[in-house]
PDB file of N, CA and C in Angstrom:
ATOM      1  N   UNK A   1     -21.115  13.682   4.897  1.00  0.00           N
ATOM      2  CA  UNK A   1     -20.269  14.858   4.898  1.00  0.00           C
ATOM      3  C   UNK A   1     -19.832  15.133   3.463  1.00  0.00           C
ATOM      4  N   UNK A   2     -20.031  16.139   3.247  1.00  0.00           N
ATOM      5  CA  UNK A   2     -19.835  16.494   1.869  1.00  0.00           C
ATOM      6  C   UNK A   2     -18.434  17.692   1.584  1.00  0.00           C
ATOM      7  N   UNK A   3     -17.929  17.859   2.669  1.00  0.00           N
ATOM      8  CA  UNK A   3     -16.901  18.623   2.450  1.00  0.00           C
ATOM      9  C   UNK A   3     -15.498  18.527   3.851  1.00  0.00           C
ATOM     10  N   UNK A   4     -14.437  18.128   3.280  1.00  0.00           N
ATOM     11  CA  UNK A   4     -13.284  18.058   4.739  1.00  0.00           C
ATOM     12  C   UNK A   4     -13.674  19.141   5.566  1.00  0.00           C
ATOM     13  N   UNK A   5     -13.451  18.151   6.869  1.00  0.00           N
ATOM     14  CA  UNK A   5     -13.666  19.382   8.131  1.00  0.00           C
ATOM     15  C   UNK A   5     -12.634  20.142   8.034  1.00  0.00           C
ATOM     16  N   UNK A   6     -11.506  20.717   7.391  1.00  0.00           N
ATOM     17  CA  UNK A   6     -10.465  21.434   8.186  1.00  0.00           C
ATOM     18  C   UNK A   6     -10.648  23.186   7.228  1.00  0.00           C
ATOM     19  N   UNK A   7     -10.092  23.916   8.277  1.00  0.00           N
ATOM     20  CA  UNK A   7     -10.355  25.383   8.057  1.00  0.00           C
ATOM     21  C   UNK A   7      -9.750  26.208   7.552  1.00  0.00           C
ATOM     22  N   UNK A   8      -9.639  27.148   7.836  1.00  0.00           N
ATOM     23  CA  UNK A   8      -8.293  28.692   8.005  1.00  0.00           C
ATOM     24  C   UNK A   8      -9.269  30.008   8.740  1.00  0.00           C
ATOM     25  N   UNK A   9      -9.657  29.909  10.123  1.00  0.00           N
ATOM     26  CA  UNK A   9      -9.999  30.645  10.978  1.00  0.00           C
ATOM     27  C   UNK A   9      -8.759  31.524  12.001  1.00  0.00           C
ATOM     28  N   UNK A  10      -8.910  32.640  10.943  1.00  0.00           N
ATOM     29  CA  UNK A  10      -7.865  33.533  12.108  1.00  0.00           C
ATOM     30  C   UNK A  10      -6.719  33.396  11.977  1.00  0.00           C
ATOM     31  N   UNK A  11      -6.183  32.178  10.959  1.00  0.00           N
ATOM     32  CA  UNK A  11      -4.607  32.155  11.004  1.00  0.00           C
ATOM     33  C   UNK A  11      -4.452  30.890  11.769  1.00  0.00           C
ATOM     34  N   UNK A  12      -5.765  30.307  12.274  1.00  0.00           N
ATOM     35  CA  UNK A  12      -5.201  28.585  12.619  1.00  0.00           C
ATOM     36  C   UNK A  12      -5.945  28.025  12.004  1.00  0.00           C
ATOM     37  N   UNK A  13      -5.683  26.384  11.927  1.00  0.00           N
ATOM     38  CA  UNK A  13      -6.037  25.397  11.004  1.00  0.00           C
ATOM     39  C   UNK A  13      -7.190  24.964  12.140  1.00  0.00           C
ATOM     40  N   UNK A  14      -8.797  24.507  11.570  1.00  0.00           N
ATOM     41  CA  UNK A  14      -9.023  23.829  12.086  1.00  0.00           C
ATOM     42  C   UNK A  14      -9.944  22.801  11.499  1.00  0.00           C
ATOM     43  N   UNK A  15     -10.337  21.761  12.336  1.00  0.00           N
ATOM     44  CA  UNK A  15     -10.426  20.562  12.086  1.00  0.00           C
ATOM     45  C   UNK A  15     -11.852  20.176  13.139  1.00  0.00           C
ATOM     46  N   UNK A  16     -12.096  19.103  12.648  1.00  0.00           N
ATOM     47  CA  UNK A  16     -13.861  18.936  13.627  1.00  0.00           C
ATOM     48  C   UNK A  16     -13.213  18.880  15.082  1.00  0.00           C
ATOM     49  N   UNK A  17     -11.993  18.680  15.418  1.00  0.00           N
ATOM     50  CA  UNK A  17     -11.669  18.401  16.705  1.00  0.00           C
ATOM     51  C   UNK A  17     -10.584  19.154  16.924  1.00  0.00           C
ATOM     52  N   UNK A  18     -10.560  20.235  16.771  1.00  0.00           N
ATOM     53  CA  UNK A  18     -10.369  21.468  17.354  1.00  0.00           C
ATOM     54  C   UNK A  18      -9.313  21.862  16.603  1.00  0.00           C
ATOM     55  N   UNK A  19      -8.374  22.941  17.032  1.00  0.00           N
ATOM     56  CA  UNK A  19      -6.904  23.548  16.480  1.00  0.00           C
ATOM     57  C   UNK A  19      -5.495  22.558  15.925  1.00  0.00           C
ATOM     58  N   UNK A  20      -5.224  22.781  14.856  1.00  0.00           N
ATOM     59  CA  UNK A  20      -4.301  22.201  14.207  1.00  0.00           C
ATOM     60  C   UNK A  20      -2.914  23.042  14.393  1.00  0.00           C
ATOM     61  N   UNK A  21      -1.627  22.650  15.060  1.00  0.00           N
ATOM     62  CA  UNK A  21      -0.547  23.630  13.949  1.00  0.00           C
ATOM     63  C   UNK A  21      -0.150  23.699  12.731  1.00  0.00           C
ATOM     64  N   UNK A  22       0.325  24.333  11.972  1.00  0.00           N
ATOM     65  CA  UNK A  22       0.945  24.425  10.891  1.00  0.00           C
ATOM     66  C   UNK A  22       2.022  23.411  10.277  1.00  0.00           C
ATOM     67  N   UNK A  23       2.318  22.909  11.670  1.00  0.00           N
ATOM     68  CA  UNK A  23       3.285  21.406  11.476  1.00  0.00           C
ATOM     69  C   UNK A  23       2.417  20.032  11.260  1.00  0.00           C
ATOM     70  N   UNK A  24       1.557  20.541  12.533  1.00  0.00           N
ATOM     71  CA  UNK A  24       0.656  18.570  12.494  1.00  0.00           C
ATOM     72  C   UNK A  24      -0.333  18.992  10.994  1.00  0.00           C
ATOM     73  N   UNK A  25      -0.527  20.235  10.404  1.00  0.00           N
ATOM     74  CA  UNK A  25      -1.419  20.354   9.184  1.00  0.00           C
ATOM     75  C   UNK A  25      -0.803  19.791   8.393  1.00  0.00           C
ATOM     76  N   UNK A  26       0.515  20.268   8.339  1.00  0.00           N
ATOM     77  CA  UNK A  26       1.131  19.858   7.194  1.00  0.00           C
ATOM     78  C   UNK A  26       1.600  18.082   6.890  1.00  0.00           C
ATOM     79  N   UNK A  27       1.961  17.491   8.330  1.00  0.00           N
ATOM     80  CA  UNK A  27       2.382  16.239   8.268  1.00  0.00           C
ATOM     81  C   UNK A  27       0.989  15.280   8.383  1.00  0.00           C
ATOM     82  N   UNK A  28      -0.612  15.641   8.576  1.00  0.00           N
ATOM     83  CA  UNK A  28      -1.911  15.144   8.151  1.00  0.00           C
ATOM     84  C   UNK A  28      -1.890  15.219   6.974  1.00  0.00           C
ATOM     85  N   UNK A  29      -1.809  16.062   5.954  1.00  0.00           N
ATOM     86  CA  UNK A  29      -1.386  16.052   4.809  1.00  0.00           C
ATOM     87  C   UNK A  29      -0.666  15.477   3.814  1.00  0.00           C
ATOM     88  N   UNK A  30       0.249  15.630   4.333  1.00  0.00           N
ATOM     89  CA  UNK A  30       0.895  14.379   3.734  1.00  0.00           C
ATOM     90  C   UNK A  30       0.852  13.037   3.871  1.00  0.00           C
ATOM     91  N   UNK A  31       0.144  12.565   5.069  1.00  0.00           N
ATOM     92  CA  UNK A  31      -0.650  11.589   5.489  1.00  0.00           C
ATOM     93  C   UNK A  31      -1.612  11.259   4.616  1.00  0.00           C
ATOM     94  N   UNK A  32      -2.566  11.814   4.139  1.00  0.00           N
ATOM     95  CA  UNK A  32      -3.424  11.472   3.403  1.00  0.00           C
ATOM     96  C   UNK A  32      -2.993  11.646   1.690  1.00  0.00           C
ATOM     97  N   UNK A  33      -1.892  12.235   1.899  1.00  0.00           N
ATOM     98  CA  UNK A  33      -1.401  11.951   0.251  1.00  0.00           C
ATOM     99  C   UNK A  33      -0.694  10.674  -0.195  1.00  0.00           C
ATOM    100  N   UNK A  34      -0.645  10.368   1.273  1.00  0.00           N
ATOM    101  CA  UNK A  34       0.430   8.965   0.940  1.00  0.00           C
ATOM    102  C   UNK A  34      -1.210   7.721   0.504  1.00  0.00           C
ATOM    103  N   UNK A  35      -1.620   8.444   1.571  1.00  0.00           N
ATOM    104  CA  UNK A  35      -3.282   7.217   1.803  1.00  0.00           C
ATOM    105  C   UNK A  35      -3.573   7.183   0.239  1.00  0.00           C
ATOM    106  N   UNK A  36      -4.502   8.335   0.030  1.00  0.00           N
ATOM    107  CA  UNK A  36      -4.488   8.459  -1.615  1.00  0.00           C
ATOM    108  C   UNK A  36      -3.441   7.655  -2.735  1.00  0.00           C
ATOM    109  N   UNK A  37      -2.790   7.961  -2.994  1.00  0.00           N
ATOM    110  CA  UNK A  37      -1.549   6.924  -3.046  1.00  0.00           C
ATOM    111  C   UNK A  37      -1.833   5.684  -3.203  1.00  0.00           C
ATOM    112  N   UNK A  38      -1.745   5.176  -2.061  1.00  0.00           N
ATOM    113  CA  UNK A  38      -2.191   3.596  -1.918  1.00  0.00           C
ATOM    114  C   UNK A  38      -3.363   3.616  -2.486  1.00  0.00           C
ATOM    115  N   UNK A  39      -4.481   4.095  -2.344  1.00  0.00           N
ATOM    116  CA  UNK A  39      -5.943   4.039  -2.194  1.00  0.00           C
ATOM    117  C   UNK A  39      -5.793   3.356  -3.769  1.00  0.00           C
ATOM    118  N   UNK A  40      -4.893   4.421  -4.606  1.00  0.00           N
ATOM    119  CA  UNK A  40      -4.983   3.986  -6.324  1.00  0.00           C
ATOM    120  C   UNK A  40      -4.618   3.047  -6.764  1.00  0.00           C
ATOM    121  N   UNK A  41      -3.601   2.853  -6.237  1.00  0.00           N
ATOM    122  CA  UNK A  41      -2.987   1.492  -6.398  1.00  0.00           C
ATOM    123  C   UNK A  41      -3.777   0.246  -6.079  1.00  0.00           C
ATOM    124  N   UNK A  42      -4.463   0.409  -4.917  1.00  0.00           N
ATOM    125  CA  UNK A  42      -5.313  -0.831  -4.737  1.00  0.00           C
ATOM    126  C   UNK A  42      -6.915  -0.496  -5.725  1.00  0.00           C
ATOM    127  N   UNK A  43      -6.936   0.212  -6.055  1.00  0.00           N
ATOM    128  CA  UNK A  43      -8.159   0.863  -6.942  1.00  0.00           C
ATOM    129  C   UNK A  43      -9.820   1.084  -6.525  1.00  0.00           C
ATOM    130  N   UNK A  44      -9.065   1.589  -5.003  1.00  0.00           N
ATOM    131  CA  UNK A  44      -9.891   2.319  -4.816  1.00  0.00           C
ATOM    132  C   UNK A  44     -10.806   3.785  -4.595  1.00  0.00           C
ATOM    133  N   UNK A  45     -11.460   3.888  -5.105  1.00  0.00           N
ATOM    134  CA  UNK A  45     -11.754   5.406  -5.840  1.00  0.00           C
ATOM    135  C   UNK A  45     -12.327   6.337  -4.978  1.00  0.00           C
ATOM    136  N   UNK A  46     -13.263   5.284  -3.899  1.00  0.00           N
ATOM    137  CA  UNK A  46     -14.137   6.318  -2.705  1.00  0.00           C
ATOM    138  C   UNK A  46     -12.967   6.246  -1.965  1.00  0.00           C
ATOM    139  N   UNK A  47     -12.051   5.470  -1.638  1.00  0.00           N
ATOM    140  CA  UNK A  47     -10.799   5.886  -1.003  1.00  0.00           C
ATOM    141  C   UNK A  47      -9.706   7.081  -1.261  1.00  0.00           C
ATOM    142  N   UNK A  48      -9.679   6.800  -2.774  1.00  0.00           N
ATOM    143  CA  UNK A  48      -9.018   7.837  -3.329  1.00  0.00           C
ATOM    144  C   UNK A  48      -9.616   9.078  -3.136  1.00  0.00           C
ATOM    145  N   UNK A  49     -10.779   9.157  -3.401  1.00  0.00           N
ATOM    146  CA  UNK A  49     -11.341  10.591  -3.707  1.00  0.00           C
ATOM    147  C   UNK A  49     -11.642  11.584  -1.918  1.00  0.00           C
ATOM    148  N   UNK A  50     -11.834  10.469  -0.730  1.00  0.00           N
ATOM    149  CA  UNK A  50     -12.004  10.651   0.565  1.00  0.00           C
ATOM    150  C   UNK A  50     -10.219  11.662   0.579  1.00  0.00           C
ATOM    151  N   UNK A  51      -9.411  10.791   0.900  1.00  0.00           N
ATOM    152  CA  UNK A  51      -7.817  11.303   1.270  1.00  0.00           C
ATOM    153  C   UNK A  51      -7.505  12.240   0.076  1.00  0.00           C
ATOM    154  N   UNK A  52      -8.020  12.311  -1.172  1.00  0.00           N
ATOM    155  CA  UNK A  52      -7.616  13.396  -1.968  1.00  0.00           C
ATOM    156  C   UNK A  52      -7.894  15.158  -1.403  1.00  0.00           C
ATOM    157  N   UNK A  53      -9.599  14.356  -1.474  1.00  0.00           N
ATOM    158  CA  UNK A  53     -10.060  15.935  -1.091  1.00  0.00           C
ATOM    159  C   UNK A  53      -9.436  16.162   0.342  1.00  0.00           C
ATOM    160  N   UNK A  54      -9.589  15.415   1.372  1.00  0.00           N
ATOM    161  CA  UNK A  54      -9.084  15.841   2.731  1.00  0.00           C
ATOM    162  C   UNK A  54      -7.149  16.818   2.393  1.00  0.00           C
ATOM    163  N   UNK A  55      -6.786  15.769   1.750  1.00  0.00           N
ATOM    164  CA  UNK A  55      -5.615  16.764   1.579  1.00  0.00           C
ATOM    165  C   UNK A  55      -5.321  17.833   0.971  1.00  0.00           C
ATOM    166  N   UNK A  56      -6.237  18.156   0.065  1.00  0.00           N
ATOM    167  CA  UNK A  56      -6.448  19.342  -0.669  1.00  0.00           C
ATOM    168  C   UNK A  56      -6.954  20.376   1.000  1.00  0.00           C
ATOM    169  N   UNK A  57      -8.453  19.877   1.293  1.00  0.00           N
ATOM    170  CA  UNK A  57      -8.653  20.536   2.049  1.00  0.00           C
ATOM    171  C   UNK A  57      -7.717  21.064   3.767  1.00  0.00           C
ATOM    172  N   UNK A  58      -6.883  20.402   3.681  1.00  0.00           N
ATOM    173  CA  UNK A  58      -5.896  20.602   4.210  1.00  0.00           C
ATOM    174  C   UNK A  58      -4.811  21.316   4.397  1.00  0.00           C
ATOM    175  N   UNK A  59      -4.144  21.135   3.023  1.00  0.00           N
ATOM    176  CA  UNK A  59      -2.864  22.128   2.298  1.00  0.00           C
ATOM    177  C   UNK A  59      -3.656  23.660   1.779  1.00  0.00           C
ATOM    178  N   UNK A  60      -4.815  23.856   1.129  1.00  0.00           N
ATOM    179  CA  UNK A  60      -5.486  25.562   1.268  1.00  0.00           C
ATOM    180  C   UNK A  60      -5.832  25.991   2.848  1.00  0.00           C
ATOM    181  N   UNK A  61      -6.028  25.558   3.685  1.00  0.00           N
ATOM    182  CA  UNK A  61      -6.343  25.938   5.329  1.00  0.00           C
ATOM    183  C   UNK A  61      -5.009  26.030   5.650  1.00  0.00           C
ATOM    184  N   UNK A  62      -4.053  25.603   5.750  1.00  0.00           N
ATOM    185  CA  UNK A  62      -2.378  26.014   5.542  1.00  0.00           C
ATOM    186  C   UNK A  62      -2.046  27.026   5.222  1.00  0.00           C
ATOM    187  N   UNK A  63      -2.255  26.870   3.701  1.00  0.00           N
ATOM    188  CA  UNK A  63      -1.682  28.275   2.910  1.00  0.00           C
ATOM    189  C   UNK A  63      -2.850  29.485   3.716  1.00  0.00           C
ATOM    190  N   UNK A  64      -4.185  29.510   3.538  1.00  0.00           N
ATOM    191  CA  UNK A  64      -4.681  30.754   3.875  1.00  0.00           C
ATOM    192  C   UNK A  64      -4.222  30.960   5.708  1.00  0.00           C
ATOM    193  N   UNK A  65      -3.724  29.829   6.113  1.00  0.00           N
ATOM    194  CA  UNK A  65      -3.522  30.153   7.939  1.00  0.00           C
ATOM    195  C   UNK A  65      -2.070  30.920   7.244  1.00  0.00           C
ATOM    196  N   UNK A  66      -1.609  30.447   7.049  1.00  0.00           N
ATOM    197  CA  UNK A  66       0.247  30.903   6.557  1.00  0.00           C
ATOM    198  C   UNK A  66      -0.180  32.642   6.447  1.00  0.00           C
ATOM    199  N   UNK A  67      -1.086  32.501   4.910  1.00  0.00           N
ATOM    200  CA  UNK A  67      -0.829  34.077   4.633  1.00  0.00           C
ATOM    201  C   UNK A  67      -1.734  34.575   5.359  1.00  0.00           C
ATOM    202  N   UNK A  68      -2.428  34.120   6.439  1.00  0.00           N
ATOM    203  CA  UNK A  68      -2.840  35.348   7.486  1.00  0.00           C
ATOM    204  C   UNK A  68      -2.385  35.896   8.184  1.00  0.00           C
ATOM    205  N   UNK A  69      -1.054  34.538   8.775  1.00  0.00           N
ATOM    206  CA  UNK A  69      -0.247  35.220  10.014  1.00  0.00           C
ATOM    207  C   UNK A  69       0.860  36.039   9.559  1.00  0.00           C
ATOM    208  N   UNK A  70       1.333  36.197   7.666  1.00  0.00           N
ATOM    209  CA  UNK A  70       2.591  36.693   7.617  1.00  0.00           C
ATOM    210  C   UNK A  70       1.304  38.443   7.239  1.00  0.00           C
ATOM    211  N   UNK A  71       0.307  38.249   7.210  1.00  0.00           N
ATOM    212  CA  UNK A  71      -0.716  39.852   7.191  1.00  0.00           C
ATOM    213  C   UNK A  71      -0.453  40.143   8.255  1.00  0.00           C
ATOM    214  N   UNK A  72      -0.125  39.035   9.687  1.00  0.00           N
ATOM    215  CA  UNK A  72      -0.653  39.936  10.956  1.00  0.00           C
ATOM    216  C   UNK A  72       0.839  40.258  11.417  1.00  0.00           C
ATOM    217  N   UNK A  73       1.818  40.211  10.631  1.00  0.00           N
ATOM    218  CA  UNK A  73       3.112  40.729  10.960  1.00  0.00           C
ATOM    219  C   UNK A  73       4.106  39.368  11.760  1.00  0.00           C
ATOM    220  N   UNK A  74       3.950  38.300  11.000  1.00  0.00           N
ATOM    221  CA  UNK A  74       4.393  37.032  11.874  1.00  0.00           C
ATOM    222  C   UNK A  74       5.329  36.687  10.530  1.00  0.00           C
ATOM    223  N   UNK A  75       6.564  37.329  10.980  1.00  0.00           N
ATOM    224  CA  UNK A  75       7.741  37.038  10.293  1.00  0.00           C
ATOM    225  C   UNK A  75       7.782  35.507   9.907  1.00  0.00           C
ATOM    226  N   UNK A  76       7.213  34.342  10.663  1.00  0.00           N
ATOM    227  CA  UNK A  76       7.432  33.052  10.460  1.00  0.00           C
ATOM    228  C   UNK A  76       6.333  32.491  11.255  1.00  0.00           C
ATOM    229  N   UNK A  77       5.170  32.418  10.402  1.00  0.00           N
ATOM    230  CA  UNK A  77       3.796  31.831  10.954  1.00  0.00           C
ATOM    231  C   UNK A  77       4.146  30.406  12.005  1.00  0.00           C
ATOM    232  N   UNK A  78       4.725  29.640  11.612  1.00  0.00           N
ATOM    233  CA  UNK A  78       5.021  28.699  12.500  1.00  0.00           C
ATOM    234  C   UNK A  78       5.017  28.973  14.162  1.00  0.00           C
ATOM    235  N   UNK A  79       5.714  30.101  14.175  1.00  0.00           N
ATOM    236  CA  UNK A  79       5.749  30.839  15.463  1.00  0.00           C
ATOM    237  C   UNK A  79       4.733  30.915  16.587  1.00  0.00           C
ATOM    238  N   UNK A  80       3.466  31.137  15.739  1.00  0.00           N
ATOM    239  CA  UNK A  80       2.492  31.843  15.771  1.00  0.00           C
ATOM    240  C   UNK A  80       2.167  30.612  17.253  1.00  0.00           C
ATOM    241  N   UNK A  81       2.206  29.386  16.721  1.00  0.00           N
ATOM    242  CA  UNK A  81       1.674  28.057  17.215  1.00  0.00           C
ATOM    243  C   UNK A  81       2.362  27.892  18.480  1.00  0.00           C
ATOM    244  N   UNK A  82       3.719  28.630  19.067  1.00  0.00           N
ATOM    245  CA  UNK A  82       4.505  28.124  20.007  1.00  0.00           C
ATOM    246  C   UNK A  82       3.683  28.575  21.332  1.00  0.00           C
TER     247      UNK A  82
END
């Protein structure tokens, strides 16, 4: 795999295993920033570089889900997910 599974389809996050909210995106995210994190500290680099990109690819599928739903008139994208 050469690129994180996660998306920005339509204003939801997704992921090889299906729909994300905007909450569990964000707290996977930070999940893997913490991983990364460690990964350096113990010095590892295919570790590091795995949880880096995933969280990158993570936090832009966020932001572009975010600014789709505040295009589609969603005062507070979070919403969107209830």
């Amino acid at each position: 795999m050469t690129h994180a599974p996660f998306r920005n389809i339509g204003g939801m996050v997704t992921a090889d295993h299906g729909a994300l909210s905007l909450a569990a995106a964000r707290s996977l995210t930070a999940f893997y920033l913490r991983e990364a994190a460690g990964s350096i500290e113990a010095q590892d680099l295919a570790a590091t570089r795995l949880c880096a990109t995933r969280a990158l690819a993570l936090f832009e599928a966020v932001r572009a889900a975010t600014d789709w739903r505040r295009a589609a008139g969603w005062s507070d994208p979070d919403a969107a997910d209830a």
